[in-house]
PDB file of N, CA and C in Angstrom:
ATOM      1  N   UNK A   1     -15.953  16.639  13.709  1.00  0.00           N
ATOM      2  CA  UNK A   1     -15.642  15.337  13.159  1.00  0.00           C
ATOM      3  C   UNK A   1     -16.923  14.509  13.185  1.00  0.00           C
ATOM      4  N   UNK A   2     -17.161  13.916  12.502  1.00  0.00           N
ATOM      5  CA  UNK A   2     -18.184  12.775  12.124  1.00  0.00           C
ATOM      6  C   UNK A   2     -18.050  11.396  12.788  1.00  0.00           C
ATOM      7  N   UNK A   3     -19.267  11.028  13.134  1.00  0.00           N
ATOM      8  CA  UNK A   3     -18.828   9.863  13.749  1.00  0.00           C
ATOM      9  C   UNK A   3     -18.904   8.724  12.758  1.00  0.00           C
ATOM     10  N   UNK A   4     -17.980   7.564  13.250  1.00  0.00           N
ATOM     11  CA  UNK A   4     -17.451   6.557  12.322  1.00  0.00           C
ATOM     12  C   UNK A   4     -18.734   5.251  11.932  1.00  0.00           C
ATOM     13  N   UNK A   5     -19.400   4.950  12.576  1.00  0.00           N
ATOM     14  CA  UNK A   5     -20.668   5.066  11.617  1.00  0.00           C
ATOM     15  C   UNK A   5     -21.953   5.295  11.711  1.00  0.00           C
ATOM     16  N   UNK A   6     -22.019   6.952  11.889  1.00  0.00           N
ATOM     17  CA  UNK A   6     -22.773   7.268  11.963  1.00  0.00           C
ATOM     18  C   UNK A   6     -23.263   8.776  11.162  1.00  0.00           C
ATOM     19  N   UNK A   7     -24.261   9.301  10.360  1.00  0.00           N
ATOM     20  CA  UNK A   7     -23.963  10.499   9.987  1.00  0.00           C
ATOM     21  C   UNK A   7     -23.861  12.113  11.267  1.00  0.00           C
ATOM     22  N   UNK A   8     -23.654  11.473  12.143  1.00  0.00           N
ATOM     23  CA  UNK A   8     -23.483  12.693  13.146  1.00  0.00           C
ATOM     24  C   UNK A   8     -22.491  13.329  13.229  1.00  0.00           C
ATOM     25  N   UNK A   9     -22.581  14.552  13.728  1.00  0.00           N
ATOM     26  CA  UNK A   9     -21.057  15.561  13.665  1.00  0.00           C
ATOM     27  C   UNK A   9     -20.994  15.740  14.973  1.00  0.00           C
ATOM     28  N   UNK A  10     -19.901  15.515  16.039  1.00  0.00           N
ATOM     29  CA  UNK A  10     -19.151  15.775  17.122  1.00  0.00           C
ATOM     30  C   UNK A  10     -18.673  16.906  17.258  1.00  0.00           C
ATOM     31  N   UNK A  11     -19.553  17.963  17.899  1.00  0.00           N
ATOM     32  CA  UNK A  11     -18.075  19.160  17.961  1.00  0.00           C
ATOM     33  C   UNK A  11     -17.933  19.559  19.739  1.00  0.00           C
ATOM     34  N   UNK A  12     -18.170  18.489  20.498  1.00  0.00           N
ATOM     35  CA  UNK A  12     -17.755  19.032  22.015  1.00  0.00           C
ATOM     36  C   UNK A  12     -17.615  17.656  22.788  1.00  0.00           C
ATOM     37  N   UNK A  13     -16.434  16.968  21.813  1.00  0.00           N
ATOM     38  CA  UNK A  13     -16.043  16.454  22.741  1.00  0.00           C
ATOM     39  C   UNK A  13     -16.026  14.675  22.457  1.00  0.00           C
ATOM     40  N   UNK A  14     -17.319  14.843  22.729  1.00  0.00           N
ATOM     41  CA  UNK A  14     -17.914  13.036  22.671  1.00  0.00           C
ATOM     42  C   UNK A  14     -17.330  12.042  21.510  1.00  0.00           C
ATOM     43  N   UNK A  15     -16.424  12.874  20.664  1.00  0.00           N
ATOM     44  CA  UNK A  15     -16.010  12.025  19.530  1.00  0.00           C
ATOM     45  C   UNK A  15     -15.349  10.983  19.966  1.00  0.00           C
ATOM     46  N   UNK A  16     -14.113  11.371  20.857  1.00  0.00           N
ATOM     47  CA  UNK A  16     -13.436  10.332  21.542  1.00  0.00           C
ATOM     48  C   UNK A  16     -14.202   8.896  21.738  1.00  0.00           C
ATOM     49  N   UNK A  17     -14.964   9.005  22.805  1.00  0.00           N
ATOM     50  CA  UNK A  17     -16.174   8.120  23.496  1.00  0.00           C
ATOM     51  C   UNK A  17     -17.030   7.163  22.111  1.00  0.00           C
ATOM     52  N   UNK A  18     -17.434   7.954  21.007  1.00  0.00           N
ATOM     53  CA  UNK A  18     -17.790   7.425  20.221  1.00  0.00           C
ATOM     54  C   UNK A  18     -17.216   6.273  19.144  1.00  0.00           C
ATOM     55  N   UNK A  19     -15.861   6.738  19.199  1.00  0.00           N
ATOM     56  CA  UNK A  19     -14.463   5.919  17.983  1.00  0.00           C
ATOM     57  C   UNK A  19     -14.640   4.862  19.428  1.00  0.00           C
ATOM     58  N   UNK A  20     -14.470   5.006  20.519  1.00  0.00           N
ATOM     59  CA  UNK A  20     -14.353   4.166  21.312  1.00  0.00           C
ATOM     60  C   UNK A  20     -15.197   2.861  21.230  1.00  0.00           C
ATOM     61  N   UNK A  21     -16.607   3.075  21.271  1.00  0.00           N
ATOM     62  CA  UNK A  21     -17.204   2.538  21.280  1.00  0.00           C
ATOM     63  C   UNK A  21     -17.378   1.793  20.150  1.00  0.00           C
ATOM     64  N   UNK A  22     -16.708   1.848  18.673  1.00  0.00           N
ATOM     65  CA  UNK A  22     -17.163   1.837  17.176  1.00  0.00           C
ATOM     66  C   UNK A  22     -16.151   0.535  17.739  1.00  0.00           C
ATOM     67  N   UNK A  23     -14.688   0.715  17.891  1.00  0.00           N
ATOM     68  CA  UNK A  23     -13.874  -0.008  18.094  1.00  0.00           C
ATOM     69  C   UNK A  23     -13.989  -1.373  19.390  1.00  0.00           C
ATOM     70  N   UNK A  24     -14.529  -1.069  20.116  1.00  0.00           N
ATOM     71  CA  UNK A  24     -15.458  -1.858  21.122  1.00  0.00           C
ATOM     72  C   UNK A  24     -16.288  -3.277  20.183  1.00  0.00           C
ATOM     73  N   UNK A  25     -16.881  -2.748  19.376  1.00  0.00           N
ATOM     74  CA  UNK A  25     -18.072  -3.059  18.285  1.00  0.00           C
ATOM     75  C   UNK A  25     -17.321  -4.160  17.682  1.00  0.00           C
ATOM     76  N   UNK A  26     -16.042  -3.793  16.988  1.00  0.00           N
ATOM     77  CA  UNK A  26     -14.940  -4.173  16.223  1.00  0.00           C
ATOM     78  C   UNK A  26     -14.960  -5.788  16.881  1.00  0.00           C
ATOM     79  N   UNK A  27     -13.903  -5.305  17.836  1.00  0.00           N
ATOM     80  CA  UNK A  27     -13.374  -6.438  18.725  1.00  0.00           C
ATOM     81  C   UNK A  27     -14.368  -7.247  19.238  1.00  0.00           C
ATOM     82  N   UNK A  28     -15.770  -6.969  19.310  1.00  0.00           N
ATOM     83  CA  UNK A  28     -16.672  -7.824  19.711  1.00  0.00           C
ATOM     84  C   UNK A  28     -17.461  -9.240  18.624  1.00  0.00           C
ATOM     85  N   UNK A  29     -17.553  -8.336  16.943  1.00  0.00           N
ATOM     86  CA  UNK A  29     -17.625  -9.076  16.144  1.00  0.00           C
ATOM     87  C   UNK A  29     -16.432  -9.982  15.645  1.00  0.00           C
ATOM     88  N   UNK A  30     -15.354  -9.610  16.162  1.00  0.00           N
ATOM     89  CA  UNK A  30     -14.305 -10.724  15.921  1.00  0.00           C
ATOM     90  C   UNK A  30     -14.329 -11.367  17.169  1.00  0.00           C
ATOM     91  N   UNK A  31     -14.272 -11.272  17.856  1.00  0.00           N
ATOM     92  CA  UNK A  31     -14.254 -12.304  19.271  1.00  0.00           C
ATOM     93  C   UNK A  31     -15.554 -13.263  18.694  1.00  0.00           C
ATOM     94  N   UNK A  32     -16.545 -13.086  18.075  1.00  0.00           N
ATOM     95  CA  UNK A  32     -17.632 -14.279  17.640  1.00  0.00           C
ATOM     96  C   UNK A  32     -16.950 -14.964  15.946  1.00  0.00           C
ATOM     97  N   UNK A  33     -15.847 -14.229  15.977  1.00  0.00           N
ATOM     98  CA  UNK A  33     -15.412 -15.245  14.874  1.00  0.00           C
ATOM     99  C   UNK A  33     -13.808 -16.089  15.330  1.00  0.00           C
ATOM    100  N   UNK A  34     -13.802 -16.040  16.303  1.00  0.00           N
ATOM    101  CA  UNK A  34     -12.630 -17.148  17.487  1.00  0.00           C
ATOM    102  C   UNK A  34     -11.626 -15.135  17.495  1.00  0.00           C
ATOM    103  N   UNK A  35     -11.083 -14.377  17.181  1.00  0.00           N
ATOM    104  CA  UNK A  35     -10.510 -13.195  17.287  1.00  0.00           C
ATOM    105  C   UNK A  35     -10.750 -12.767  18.379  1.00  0.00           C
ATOM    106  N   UNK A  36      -9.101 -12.991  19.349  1.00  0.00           N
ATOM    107  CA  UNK A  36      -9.246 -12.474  20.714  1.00  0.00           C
ATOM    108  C   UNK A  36      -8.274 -11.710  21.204  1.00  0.00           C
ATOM    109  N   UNK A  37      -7.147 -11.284  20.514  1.00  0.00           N
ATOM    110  CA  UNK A  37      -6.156 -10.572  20.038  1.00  0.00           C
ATOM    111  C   UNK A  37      -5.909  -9.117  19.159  1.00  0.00           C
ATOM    112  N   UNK A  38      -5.344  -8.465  19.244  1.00  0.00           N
ATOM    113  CA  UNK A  38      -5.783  -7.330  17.323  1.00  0.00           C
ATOM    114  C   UNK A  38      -4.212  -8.278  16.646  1.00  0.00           C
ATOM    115  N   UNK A  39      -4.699  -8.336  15.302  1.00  0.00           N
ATOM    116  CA  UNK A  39      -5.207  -7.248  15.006  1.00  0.00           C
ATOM    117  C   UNK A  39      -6.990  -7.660  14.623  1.00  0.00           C
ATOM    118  N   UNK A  40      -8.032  -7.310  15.012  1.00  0.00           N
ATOM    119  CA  UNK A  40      -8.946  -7.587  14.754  1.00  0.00           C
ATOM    120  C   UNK A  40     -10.055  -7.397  13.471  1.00  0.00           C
ATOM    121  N   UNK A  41      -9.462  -6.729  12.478  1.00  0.00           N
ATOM    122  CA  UNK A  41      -9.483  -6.721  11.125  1.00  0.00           C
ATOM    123  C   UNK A  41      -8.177  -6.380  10.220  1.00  0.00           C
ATOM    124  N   UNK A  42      -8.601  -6.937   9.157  1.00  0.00           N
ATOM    125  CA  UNK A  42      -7.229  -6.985   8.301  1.00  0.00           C
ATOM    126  C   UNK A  42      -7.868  -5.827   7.049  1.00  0.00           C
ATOM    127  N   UNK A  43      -6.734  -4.951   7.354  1.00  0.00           N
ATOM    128  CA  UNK A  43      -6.773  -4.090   6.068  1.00  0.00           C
ATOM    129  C   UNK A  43      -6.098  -4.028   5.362  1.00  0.00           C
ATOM    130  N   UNK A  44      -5.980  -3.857   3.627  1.00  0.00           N
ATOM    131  CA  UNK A  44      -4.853  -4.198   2.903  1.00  0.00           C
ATOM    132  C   UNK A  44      -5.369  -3.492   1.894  1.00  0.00           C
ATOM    133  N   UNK A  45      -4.446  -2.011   2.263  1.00  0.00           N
ATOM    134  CA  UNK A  45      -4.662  -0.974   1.078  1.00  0.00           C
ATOM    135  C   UNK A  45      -4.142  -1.279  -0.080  1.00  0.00           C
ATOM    136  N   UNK A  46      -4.886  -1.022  -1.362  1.00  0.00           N
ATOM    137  CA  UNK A  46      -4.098  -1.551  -2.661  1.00  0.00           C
ATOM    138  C   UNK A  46      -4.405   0.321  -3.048  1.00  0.00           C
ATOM    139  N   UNK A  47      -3.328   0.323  -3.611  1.00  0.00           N
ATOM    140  CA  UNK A  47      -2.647   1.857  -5.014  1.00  0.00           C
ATOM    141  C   UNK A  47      -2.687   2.526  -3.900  1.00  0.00           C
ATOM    142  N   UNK A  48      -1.654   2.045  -2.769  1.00  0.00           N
ATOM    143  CA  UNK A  48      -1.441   3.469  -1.686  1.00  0.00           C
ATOM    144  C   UNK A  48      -0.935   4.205  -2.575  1.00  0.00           C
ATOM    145  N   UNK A  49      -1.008   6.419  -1.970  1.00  0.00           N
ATOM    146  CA  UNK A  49       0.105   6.802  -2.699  1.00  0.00           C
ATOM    147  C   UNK A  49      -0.002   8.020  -1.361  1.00  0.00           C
ATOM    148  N   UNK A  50       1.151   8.616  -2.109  1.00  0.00           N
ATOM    149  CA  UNK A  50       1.502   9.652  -0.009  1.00  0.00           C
ATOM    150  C   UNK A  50       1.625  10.741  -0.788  1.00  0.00           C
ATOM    151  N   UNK A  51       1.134  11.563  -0.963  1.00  0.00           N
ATOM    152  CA  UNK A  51       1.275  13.210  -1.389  1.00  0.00           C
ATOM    153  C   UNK A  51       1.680  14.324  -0.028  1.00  0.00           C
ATOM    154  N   UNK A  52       2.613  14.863  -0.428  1.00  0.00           N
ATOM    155  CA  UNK A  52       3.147  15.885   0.987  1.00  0.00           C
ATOM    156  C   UNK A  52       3.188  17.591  -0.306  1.00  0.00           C
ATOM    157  N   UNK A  53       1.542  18.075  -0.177  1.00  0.00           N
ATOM    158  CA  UNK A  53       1.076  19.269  -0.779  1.00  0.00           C
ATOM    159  C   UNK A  53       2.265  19.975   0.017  1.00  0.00           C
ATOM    160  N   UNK A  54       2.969  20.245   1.095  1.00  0.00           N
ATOM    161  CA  UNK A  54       3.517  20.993   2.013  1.00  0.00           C
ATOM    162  C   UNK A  54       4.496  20.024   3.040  1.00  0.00           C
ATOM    163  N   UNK A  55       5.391  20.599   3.640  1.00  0.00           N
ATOM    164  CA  UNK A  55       6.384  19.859   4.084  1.00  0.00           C
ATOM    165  C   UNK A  55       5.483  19.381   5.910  1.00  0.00           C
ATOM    166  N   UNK A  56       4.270  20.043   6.202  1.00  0.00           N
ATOM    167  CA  UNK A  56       3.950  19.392   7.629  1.00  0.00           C
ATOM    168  C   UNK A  56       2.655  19.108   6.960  1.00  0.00           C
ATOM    169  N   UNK A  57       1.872  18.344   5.879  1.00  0.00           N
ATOM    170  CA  UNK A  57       0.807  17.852   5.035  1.00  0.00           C
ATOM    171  C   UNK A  57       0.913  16.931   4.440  1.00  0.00           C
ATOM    172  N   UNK A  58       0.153  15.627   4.442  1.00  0.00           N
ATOM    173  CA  UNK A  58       0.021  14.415   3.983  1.00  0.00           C
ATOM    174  C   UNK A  58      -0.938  14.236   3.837  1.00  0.00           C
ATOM    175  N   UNK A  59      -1.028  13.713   2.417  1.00  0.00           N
ATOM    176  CA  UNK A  59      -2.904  13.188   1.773  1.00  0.00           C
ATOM    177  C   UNK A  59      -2.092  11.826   1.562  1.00  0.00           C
ATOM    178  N   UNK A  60      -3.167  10.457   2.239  1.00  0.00           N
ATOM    179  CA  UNK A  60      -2.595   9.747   1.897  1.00  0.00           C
ATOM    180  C   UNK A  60      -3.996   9.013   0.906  1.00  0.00           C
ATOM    181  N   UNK A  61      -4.273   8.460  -0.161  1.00  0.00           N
ATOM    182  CA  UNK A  61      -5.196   8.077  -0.523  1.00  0.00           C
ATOM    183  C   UNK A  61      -4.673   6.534  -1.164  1.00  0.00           C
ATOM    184  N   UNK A  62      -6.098   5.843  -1.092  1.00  0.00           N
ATOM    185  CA  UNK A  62      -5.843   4.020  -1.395  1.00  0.00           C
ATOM    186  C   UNK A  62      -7.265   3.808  -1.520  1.00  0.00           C
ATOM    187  N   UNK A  63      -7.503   2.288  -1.960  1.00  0.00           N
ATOM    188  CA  UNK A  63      -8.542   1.944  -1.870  1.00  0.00           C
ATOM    189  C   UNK A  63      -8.605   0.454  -0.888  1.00  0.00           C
ATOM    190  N   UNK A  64     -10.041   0.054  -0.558  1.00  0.00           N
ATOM    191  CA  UNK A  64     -10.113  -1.284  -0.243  1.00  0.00           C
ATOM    192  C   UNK A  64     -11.090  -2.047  -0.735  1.00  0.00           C
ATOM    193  N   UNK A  65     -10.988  -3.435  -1.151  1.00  0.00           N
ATOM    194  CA  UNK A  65     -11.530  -4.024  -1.678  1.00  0.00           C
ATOM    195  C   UNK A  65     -12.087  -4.909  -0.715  1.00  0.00           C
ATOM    196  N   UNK A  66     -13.971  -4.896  -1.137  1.00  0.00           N
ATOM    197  CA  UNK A  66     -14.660  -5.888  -0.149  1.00  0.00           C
ATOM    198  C   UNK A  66     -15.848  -6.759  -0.600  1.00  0.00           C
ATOM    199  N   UNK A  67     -15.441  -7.923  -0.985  1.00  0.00           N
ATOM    200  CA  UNK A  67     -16.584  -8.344  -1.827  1.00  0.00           C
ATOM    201  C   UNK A  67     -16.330  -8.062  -3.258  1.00  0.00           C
ATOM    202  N   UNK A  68     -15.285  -7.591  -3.848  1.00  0.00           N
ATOM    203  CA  UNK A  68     -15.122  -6.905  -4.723  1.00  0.00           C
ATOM    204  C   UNK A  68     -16.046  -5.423  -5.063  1.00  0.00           C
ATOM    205  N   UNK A  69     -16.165  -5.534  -3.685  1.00  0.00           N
ATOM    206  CA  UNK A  69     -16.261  -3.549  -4.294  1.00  0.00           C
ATOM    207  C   UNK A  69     -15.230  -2.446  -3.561  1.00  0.00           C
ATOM    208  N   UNK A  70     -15.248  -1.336  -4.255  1.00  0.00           N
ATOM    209  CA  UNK A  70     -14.022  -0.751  -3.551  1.00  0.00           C
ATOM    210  C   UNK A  70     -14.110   0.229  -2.835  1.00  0.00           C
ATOM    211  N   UNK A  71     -13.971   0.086  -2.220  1.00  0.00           N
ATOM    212  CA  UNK A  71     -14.271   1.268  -0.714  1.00  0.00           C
ATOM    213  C   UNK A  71     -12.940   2.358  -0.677  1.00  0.00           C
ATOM    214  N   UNK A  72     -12.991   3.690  -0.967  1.00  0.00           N
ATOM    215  CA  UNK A  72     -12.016   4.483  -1.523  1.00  0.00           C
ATOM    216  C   UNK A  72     -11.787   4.975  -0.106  1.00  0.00           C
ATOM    217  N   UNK A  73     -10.200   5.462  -0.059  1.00  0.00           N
ATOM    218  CA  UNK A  73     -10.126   6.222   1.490  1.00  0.00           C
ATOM    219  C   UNK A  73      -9.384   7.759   1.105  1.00  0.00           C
ATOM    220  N   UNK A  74      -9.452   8.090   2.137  1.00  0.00           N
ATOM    221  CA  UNK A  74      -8.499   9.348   2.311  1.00  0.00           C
ATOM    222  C   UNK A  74      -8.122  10.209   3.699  1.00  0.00           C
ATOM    223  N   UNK A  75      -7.014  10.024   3.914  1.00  0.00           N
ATOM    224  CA  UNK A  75      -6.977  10.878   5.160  1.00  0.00           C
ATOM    225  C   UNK A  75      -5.571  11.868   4.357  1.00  0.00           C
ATOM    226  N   UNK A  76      -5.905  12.946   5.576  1.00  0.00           N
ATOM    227  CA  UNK A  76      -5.019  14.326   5.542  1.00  0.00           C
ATOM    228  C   UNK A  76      -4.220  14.263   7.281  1.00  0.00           C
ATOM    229  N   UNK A  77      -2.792  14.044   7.074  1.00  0.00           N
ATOM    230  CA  UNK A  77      -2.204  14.008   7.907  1.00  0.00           C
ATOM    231  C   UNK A  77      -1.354  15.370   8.376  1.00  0.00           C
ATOM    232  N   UNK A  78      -1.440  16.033   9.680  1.00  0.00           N
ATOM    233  CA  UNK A  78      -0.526  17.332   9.568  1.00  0.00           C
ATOM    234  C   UNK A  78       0.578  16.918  10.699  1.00  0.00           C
ATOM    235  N   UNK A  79       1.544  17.591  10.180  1.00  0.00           N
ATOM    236  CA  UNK A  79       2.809  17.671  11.080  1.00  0.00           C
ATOM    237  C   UNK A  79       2.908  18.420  12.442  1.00  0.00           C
ATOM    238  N   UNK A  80       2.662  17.542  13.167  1.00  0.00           N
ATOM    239  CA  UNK A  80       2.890  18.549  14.589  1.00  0.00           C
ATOM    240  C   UNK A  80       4.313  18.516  15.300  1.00  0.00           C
ATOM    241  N   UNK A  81       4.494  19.470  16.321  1.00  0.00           N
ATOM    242  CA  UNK A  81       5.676  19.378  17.707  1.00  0.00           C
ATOM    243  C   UNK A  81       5.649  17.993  18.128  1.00  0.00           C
ATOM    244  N   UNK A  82       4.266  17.221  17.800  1.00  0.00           N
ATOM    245  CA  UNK A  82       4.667  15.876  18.910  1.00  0.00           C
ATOM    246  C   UNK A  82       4.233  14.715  17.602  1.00  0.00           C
ATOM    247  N   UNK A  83       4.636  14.675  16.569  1.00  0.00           N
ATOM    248  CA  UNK A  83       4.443  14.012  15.507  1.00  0.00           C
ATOM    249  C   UNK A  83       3.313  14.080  14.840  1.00  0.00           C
ATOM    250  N   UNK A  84       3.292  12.712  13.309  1.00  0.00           N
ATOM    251  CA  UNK A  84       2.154  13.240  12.898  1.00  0.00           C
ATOM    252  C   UNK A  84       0.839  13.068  13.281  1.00  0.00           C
ATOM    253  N   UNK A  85      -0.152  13.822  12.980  1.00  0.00           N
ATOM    254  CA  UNK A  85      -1.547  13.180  14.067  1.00  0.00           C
ATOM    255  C   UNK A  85      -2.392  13.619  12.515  1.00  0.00           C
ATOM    256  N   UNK A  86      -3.717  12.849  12.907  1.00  0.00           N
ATOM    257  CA  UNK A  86      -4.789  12.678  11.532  1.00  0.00           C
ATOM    258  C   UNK A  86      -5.635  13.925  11.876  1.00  0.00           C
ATOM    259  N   UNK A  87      -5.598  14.679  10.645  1.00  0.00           N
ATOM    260  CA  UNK A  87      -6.385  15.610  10.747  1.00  0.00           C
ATOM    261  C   UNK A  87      -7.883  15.323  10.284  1.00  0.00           C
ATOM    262  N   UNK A  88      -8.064  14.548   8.939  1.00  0.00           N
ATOM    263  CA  UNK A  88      -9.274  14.133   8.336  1.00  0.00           C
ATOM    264  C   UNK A  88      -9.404  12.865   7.814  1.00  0.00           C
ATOM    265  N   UNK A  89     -10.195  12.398   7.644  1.00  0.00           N
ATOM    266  CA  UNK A  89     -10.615  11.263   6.913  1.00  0.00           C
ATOM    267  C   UNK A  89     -12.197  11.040   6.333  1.00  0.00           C
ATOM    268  N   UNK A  90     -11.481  10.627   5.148  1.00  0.00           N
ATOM    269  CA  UNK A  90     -12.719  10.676   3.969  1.00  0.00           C
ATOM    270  C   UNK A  90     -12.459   9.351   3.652  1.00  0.00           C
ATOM    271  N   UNK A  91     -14.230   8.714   3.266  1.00  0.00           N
ATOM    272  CA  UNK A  91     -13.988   7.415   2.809  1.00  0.00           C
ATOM    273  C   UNK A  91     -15.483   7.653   2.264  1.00  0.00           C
ATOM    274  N   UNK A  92     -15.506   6.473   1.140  1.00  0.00           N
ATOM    275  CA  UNK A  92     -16.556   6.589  -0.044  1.00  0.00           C
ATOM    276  C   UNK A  92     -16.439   5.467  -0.605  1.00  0.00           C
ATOM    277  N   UNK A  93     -17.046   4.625  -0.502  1.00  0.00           N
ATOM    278  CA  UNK A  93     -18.152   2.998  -0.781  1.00  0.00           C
ATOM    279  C   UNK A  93     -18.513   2.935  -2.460  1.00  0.00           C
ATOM    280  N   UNK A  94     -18.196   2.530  -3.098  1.00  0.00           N
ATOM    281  CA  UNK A  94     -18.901   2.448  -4.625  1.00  0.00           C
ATOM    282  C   UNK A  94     -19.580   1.529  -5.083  1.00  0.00           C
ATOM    283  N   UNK A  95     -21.021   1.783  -4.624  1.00  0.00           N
ATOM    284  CA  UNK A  95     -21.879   0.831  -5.723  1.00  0.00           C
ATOM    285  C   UNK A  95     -21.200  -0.678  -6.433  1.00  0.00           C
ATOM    286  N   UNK A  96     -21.999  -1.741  -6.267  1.00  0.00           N
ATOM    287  CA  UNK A  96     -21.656  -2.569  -7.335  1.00  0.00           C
ATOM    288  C   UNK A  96     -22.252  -2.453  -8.511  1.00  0.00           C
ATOM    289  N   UNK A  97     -21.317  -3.232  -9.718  1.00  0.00           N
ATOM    290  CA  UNK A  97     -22.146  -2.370 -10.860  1.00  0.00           C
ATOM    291  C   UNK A  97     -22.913  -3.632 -11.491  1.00  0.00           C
TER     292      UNK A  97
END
């Protein structure tokens, strides 16, 4: 897994520690904007849509708008014994034009 912003790949472990810290980051730049509570950013997917390729598989894809540009997402959700958990996530930034 990749870290969240960073181009590095995690494969023993430290990913945890890292989302940790991203989210740390989060709550710190909202605490300097009075945010002392979550939710500490507001996300507001526009053209959600839920694709289930398979009955334990979920692509869920949307976009977000920032500044008016649109920041595209995607995660792949799989069905487990102990519910669903995120398998991937893809996200991709588009140029202003």
């Amino acid at each position: 897994m990749y870290s969240p912003t960073e181009m590095t790949r995690f494969d023993d472990g430290s990913f945890d520690a890292e989302w940790q810290r991203a989210f740390q980051q989060i709550r710190q730049t909202a605490a300097t904007r009075g945010i002392t509570t979550a939710p500490y950013v507001k996300v507001d997917p526009q053209e959600m849509r839920i694709d289930f390729p398979s009955p334990t598989v979920a692509v869920i894809t949307f976009h977000l708008t920032d500044n008016n540009r649109p920041r595209r997402r995607m995660f792949v959700a799989a069905r487990t014994d102990a519910g669903w958990k995120l398998a991937n996530l893809d996200s991709s930034d588009l140029s202003g034009r």
